[in-house]
C-alpha atoms as a PDB file:
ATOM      1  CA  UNK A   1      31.701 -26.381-100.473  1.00  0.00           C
ATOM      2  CA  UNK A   2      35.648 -26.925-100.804  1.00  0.00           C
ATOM      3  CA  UNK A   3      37.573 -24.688 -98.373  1.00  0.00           C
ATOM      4  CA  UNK A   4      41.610 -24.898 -97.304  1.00  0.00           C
ATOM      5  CA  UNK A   5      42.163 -27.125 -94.573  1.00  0.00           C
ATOM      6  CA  UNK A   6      45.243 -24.806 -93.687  1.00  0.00           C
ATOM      7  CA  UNK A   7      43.073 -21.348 -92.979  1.00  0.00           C
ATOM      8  CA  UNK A   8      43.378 -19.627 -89.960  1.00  0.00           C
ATOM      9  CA  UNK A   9      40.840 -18.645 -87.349  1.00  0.00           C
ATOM     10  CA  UNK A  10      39.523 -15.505 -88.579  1.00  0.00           C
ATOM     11  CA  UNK A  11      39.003 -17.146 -92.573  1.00  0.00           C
ATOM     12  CA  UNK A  12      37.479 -19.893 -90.500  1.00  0.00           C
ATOM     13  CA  UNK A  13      34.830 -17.382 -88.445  1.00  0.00           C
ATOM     14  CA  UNK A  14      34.019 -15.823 -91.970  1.00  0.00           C
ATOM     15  CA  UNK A  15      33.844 -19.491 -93.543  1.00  0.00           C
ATOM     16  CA  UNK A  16      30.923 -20.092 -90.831  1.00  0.00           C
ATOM     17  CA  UNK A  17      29.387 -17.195 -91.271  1.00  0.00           C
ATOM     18  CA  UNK A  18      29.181 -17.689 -95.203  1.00  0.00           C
ATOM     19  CA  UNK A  19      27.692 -20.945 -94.305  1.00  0.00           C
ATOM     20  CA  UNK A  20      25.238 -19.963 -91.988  1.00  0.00           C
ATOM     21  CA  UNK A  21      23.852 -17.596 -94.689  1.00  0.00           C
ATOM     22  CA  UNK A  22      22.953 -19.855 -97.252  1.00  0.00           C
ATOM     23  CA  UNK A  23      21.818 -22.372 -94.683  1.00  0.00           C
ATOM     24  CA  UNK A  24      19.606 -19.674 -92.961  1.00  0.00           C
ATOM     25  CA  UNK A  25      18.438 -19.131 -96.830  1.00  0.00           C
ATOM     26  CA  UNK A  26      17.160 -22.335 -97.321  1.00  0.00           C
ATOM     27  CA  UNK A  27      19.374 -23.667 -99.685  1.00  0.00           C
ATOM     28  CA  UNK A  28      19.286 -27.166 -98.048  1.00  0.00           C
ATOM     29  CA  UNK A  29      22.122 -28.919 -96.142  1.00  0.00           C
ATOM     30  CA  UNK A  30      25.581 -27.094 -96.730  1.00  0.00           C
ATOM     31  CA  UNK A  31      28.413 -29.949 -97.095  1.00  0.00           C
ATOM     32  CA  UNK A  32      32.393 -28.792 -96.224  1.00  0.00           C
ATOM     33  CA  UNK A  33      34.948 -30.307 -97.285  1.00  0.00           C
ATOM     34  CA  UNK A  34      38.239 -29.096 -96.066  1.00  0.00           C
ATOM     35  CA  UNK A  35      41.323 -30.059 -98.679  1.00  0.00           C
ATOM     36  CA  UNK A  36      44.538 -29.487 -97.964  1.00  0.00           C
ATOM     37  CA  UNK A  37      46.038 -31.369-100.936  1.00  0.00           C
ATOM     38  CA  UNK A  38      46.015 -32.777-104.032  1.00  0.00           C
ATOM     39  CA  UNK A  39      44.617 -36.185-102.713  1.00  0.00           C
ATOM     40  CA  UNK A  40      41.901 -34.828-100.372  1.00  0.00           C
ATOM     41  CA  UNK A  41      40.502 -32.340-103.088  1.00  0.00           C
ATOM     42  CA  UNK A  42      40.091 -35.943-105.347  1.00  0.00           C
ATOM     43  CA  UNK A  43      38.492 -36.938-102.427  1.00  0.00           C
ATOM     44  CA  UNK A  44      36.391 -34.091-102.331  1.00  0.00           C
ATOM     45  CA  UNK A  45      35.036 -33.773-106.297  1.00  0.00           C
ATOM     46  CA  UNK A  46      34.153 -37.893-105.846  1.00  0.00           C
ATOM     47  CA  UNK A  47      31.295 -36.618-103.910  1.00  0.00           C
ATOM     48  CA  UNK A  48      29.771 -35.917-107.024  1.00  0.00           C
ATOM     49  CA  UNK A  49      27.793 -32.542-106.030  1.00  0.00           C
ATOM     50  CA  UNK A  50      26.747 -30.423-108.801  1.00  0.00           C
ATOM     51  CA  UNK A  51      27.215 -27.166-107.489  1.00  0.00           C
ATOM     52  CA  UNK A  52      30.566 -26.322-105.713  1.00  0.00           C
ATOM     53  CA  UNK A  53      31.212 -23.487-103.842  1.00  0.00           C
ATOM     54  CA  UNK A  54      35.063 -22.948-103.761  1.00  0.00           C
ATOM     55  CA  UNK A  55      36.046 -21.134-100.597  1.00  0.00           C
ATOM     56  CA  UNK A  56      39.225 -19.404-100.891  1.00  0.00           C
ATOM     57  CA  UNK A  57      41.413 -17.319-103.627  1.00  0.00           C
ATOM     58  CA  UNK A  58      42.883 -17.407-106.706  1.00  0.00           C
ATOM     59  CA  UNK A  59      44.986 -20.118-106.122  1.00  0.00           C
ATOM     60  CA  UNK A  60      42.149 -22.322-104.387  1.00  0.00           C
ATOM     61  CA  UNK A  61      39.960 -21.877-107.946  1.00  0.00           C
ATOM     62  CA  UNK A  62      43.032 -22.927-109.864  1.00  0.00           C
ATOM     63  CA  UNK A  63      43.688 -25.726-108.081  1.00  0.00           C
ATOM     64  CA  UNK A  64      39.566 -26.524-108.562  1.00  0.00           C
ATOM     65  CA  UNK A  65      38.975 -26.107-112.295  1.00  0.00           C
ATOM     66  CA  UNK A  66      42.534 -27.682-113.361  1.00  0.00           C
ATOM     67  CA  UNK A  67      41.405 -30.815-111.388  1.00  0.00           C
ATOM     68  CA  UNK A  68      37.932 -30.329-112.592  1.00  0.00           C
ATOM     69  CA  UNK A  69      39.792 -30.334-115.730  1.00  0.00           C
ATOM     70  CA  UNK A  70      41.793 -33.490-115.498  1.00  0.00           C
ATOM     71  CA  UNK A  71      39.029 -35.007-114.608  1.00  0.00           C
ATOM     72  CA  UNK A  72      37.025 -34.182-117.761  1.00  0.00           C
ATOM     73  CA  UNK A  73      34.278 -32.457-115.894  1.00  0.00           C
ATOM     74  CA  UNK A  74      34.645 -29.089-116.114  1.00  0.00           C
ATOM     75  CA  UNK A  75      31.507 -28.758-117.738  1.00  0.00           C
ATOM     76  CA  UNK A  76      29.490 -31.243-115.738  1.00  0.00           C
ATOM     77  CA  UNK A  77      29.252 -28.384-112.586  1.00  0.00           C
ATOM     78  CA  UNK A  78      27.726 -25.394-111.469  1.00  0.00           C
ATOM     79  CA  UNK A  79      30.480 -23.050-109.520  1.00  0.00           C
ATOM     80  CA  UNK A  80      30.607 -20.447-107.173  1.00  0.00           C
ATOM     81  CA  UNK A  81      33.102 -18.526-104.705  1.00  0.00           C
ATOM     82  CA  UNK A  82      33.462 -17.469-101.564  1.00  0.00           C
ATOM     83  CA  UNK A  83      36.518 -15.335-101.612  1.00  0.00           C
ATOM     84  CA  UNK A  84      39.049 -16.373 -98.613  1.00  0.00           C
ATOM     85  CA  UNK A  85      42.224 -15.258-100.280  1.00  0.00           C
ATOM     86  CA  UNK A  86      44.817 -12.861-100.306  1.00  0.00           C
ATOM     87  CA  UNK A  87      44.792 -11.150-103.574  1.00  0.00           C
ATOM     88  CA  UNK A  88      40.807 -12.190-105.052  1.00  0.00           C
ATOM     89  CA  UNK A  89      41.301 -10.862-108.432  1.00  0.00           C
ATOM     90  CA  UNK A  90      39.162 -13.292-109.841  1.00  0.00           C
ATOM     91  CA  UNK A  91      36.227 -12.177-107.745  1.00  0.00           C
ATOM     92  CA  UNK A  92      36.743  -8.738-108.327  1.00  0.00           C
ATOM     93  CA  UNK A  93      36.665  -8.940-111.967  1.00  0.00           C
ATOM     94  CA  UNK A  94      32.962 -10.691-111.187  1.00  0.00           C
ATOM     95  CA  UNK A  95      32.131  -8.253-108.779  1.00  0.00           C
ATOM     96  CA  UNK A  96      31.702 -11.059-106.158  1.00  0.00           C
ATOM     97  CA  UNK A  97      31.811  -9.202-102.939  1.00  0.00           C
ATOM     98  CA  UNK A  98      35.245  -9.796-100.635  1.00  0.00           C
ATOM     99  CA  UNK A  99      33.223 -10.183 -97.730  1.00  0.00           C
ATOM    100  CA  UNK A 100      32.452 -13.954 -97.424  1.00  0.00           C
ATOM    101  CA  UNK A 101      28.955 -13.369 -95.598  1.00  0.00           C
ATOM    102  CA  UNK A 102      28.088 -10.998 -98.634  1.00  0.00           C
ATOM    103  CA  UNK A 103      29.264 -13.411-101.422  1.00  0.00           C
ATOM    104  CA  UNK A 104      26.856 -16.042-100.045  1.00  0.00           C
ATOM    105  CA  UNK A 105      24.178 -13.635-100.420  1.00  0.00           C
ATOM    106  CA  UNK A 106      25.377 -12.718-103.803  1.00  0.00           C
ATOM    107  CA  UNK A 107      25.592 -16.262-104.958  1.00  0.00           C
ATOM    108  CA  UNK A 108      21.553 -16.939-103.541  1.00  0.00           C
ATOM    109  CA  UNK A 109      20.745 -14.062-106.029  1.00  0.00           C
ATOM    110  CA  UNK A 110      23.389 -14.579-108.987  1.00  0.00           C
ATOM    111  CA  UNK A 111      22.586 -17.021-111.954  1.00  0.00           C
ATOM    112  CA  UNK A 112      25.016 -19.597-113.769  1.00  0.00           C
ATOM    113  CA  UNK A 113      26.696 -18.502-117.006  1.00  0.00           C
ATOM    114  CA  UNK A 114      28.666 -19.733-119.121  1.00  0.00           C
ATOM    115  CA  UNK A 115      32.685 -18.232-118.360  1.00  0.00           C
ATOM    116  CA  UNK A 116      35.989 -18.961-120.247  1.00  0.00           C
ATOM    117  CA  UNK A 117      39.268 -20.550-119.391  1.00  0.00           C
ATOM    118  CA  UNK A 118      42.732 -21.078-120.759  1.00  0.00           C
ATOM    119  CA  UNK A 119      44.759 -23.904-121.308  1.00  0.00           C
ATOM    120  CA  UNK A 120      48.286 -24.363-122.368  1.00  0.00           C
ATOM    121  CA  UNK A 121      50.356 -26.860-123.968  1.00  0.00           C
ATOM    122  CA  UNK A 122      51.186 -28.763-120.710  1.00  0.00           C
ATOM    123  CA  UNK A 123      47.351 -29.168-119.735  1.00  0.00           C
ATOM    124  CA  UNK A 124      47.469 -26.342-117.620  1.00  0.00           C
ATOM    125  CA  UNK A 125      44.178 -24.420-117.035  1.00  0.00           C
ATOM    126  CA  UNK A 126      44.097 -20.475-116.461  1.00  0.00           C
ATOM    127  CA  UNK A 127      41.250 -19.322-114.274  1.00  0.00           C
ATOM    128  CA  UNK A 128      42.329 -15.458-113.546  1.00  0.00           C
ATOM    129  CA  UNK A 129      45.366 -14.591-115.884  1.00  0.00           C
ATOM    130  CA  UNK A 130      49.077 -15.766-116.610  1.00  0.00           C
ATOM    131  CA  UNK A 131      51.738 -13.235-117.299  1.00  0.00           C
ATOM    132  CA  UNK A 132      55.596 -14.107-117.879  1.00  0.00           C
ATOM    133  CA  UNK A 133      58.151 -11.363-116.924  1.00  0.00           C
ATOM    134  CA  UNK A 134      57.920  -8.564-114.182  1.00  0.00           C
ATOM    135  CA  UNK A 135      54.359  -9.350-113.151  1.00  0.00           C
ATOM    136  CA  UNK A 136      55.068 -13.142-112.020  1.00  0.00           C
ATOM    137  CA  UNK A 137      58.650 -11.546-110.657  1.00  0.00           C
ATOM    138  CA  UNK A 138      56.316  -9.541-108.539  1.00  0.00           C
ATOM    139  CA  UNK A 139      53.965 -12.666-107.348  1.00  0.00           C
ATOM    140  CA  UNK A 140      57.167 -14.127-106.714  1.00  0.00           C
ATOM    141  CA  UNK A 141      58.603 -11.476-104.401  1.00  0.00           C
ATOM    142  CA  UNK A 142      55.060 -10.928-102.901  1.00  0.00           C
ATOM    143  CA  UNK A 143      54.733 -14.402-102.234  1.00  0.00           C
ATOM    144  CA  UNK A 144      57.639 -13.630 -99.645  1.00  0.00           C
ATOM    145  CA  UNK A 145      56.004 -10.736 -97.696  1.00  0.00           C
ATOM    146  CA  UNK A 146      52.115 -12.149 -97.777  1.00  0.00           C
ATOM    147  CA  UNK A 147      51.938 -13.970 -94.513  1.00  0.00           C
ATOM    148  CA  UNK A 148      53.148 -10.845 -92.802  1.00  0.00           C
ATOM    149  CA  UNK A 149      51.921  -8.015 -95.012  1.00  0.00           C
ATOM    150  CA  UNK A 150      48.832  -9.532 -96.420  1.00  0.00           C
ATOM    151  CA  UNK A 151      47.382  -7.536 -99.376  1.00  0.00           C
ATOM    152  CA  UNK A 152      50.364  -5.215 -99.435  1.00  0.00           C
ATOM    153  CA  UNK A 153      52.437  -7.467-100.161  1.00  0.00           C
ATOM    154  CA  UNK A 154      51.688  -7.150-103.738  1.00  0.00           C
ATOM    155  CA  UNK A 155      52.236  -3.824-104.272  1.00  0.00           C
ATOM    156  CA  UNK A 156      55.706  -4.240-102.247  1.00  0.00           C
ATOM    157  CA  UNK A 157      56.683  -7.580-104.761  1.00  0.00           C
ATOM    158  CA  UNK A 158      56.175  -4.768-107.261  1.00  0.00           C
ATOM    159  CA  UNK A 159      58.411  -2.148-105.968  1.00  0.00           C
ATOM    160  CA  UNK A 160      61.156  -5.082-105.072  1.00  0.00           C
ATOM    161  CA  UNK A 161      61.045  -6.392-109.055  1.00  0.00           C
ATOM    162  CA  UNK A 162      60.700  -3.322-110.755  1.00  0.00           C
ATOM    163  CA  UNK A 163      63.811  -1.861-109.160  1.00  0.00           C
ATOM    164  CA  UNK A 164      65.553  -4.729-110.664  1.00  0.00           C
ATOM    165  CA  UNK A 165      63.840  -5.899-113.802  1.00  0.00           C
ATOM    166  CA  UNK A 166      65.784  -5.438-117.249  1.00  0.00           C
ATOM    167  CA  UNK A 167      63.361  -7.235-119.576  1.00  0.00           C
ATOM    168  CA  UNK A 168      63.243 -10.413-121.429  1.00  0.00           C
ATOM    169  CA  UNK A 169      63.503 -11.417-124.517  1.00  0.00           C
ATOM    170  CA  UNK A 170      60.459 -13.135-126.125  1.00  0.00           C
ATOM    171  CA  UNK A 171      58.634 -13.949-128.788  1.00  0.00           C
ATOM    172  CA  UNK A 172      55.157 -13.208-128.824  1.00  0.00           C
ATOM    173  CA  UNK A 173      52.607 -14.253-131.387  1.00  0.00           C
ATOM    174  CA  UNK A 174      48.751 -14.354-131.534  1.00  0.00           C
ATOM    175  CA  UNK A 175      46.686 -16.659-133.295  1.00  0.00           C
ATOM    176  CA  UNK A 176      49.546 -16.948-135.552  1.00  0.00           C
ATOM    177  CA  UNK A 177      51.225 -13.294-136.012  1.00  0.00           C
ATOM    178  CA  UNK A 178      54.219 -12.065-134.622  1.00  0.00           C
ATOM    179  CA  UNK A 179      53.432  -9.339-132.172  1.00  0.00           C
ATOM    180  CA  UNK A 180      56.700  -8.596-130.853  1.00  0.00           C
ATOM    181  CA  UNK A 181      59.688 -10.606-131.624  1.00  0.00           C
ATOM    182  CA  UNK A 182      63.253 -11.037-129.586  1.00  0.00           C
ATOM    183  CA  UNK A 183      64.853  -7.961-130.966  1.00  0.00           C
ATOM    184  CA  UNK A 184      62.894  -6.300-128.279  1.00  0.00           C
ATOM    185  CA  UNK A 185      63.083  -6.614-124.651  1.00  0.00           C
ATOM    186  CA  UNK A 186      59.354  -6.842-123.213  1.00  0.00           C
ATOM    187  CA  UNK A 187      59.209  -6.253-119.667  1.00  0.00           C
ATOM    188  CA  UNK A 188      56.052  -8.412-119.650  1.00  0.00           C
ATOM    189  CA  UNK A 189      53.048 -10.479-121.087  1.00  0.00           C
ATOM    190  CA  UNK A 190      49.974 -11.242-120.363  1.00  0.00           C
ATOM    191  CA  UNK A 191      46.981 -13.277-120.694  1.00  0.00           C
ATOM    192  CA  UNK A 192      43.287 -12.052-118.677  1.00  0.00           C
ATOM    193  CA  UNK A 193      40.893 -13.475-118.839  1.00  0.00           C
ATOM    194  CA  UNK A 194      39.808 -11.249-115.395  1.00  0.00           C
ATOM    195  CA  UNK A 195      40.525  -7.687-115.445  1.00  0.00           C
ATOM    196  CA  UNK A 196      43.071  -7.066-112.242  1.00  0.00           C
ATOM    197  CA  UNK A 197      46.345  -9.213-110.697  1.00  0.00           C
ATOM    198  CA  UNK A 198      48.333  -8.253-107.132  1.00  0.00           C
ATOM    199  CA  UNK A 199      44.996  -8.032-105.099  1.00  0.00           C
ATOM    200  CA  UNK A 200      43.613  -5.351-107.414  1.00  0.00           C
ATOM    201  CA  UNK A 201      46.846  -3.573-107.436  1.00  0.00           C
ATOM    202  CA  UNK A 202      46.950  -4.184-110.980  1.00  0.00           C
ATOM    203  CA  UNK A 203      44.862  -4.464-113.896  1.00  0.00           C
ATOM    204  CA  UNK A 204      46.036  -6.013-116.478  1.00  0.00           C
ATOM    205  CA  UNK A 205      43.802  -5.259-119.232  1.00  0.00           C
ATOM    206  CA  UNK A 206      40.379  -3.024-118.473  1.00  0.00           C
ATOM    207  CA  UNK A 207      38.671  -4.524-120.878  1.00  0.00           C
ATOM    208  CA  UNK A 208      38.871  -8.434-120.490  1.00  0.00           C
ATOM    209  CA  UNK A 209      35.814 -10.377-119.790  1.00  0.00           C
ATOM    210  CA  UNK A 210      35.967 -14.197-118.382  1.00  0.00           C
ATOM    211  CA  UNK A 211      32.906 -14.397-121.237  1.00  0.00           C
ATOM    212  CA  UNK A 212      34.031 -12.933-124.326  1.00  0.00           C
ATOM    213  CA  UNK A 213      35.962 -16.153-125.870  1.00  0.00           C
ATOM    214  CA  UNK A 214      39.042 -14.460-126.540  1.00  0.00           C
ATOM    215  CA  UNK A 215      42.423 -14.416-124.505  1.00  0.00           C
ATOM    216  CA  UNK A 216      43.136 -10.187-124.303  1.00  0.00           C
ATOM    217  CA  UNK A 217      47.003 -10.753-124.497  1.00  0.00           C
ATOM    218  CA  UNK A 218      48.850  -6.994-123.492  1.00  0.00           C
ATOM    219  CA  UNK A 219      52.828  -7.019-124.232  1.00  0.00           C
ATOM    220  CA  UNK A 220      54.611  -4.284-122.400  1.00  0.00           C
ATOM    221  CA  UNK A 221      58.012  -3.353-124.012  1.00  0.00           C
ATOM    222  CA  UNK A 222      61.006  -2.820-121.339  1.00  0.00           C
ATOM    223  CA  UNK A 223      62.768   1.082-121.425  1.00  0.00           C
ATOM    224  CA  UNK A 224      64.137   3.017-118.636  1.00  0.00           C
ATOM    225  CA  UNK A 225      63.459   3.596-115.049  1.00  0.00           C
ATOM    226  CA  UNK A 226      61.272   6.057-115.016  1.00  0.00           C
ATOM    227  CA  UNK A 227      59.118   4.857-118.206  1.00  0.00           C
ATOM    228  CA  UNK A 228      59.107   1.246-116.187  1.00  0.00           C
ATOM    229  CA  UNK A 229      58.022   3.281-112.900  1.00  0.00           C
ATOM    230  CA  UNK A 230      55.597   5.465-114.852  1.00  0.00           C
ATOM    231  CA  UNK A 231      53.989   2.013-116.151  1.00  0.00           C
ATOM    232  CA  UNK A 232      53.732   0.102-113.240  1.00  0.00           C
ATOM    233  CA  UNK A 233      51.319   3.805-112.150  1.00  0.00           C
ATOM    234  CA  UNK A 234      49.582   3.683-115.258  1.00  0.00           C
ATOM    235  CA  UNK A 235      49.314   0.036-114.562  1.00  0.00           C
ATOM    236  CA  UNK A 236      47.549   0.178-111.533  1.00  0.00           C
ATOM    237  CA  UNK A 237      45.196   2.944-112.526  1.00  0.00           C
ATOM    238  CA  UNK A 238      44.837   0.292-116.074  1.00  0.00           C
ATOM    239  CA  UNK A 239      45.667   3.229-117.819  1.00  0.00           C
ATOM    240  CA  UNK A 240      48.909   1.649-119.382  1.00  0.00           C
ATOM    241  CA  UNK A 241      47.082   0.586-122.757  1.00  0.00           C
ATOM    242  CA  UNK A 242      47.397   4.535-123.595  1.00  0.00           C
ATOM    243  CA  UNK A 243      51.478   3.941-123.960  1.00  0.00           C
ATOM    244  CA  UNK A 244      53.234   3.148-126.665  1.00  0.00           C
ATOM    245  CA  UNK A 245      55.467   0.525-125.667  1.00  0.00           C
ATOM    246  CA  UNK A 246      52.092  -1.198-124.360  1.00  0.00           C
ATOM    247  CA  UNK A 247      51.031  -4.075-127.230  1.00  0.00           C
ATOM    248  CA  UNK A 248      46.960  -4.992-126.810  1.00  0.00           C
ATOM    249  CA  UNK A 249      44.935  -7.387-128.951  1.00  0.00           C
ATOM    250  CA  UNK A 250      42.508 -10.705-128.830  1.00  0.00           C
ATOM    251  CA  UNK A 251      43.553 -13.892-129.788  1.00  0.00           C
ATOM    252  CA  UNK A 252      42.497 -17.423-129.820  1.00  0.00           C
ATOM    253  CA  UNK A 253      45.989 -18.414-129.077  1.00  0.00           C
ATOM    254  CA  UNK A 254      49.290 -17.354-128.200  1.00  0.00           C
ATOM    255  CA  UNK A 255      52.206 -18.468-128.345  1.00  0.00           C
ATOM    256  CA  UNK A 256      55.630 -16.752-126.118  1.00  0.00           C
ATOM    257  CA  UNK A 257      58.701 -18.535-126.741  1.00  0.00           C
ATOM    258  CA  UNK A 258      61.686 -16.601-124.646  1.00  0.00           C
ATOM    259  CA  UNK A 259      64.920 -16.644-122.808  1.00  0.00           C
ATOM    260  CA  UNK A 260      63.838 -18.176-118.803  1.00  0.00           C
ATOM    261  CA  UNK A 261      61.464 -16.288-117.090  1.00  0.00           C
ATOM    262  CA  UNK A 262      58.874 -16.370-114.184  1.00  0.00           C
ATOM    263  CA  UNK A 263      55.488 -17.505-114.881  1.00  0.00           C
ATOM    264  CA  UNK A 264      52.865 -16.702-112.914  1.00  0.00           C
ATOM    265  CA  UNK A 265      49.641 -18.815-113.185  1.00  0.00           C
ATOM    266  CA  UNK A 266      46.514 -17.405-110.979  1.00  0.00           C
ATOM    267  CA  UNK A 267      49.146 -16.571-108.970  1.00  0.00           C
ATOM    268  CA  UNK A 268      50.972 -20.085-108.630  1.00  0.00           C
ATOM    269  CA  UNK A 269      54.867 -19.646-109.732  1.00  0.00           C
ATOM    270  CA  UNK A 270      56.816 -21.710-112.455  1.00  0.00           C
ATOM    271  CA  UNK A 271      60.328 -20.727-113.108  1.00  0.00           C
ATOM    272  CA  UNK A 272      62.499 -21.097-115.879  1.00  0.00           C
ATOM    273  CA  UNK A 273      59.572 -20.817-118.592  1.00  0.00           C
ATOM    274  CA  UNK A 274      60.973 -21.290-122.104  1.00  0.00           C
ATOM    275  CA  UNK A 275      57.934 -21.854-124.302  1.00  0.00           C
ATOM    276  CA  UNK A 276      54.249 -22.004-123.709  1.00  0.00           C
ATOM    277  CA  UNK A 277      51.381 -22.068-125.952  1.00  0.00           C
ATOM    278  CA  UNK A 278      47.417 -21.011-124.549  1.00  0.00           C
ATOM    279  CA  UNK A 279      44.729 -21.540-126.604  1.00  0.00           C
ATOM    280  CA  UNK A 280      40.679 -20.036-124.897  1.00  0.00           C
ATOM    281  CA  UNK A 281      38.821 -22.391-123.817  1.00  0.00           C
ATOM    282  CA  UNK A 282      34.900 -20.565-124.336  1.00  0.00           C
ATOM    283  CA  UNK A 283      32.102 -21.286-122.135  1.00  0.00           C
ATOM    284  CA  UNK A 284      34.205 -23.957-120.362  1.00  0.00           C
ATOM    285  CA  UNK A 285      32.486 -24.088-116.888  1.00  0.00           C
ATOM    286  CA  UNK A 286      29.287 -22.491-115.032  1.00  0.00           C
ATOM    287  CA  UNK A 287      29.960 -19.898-112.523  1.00  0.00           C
ATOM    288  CA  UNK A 288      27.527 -18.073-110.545  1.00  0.00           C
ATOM    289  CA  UNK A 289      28.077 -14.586-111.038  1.00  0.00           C
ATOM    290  CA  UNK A 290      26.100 -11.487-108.705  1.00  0.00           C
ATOM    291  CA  UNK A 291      22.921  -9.972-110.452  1.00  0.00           C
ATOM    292  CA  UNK A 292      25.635  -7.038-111.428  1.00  0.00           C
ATOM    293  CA  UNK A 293      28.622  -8.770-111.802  1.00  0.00           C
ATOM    294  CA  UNK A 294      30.986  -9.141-114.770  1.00  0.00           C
END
């Protein structure tokens, strides 16, 4: 099991809870090993275990599969989470429970399948989603409130950027087509490969499956005030498809090429994004998902 070095005392109660229950089920000795960088995580995947239980968030996965992926053995293990984190998108799209005791359980009883991942043109892997424009303004902003607010914070980071957000401009093509080019301003766009962002406050496309080999890409056009406050509504209900200005299809690839702007990667932030290019990466690890997940 990989967990944060850096959690506090009530993740680490629930981390030896989770522990206890799938020691107490008789799924043999239950190693830890607590990472709080780069160099200890390294440390950590030498071990060679085939299943890994990554305790923690979005941000804890990433770090996970994209060293998994430097490594060349994304394939090569079985996966599972424990959700520690603030926002747990990931998990919810699975329907892993948020309780850690609970996801233990659900990982006894859940069975490997094959799930998808991203990758862009730096080497970059995508567990959750990516999105470029008011969405990673919003992680960004969150990012500021979390230790004090917690879960709100994302829905705060979303009031803070909206307020102020004016739209990009950016290219957007998939698997080759021009969806929306620079004329327009797009106020953002984004790649799931999980359903929700902002702790559930969003979802970014209803219908994207971490299974289905496709990226669902969804291109929101920048208007007014109110249309931009009507869609960040519609966009937490995942609603927002229904509008007009909203730009939904499956790709392979896409490419965004666009003035700077905010990424947002599984929640980790990159500024000054100019170009990227993601191509689906199907069936790229096992994950154990609940009975009635996904």
């Amino acid at each position: 099991m990989i967990s944060n070095s850096q959690a506090g005392g009530n993740e680490d109660r629930s981390l030896r809870a989770a522990v206890g229950e799938l020691t107490v089920a008789g799924s043999g000795a239950v190693e830890v090993a607590s990472c709080g960088d780069a160099s200890e995580l390294e440390k950590a995947l030498e071990r060679g275990h085939e299943t890994l239980v990554v305790a923690g968030g979005d941000g804890s996965l990433h770090a996970v599969a994209n060293a998994l992926h430097r490594r060349g053995e994304l394939g090569g293990r079985t996966m599972g989470l424990l959700p520690l984190g603030t926002g747990n998108d990931f998990a919810r799209g699975l329907g892993i429970p948020l309780s850690p005791e609970a996801a233990a359980r659900a990982f006894l009883a859940g069975a490997a399948r094959p799930l998808d991942l991203f990758v862009d043109d730096t080497g970059e892997v995508t567990v959750n989603a990516v999105h470029l424009g008011i969405g990673a303004d919003s992680t960004r902003e969150a990012a500021r409130w979390k230790r004090l607010l917690g879960p709100v914070s994302f829905p705060v980071g979303g009031l803070i950027a909206g307020w102020a957000a004016q739209g990009y401009r950016m290219l957007v093509e998939a698997d080759g087509e021009t969806v929306i080019g620079p004329r327009h301003k797009v106020l953002m766009a984004g790649l799931a490969n999980g359903r929700y962002i902002g702790g559930g406050a969003g979802t970014l496309d209803p219908d994207a499956r971490a299974d289905n080999g496709t990226i669902n890409l969804v291109v929101s056009r920048s208007r007014g005030f109110w249309r931009r406050a009507t869609h960040a509504v519609r966009l937490h209900r995942g609603t927002h498809p229904m509008e007009l200005d909203v730009y939904r299809r499956q790709a392979r690839t896409v490419r965004v090429v666009c003035e700077p702007v905010t990424e947002s990667n599984d929640g980790e932030i990159t500024e000054g994004v100019i170009s990227r290019t993601w191509t689906v990466l199907p069936g790229a690890w096992r994950f154990v998902v609940p009975p009635a997940g996904g």
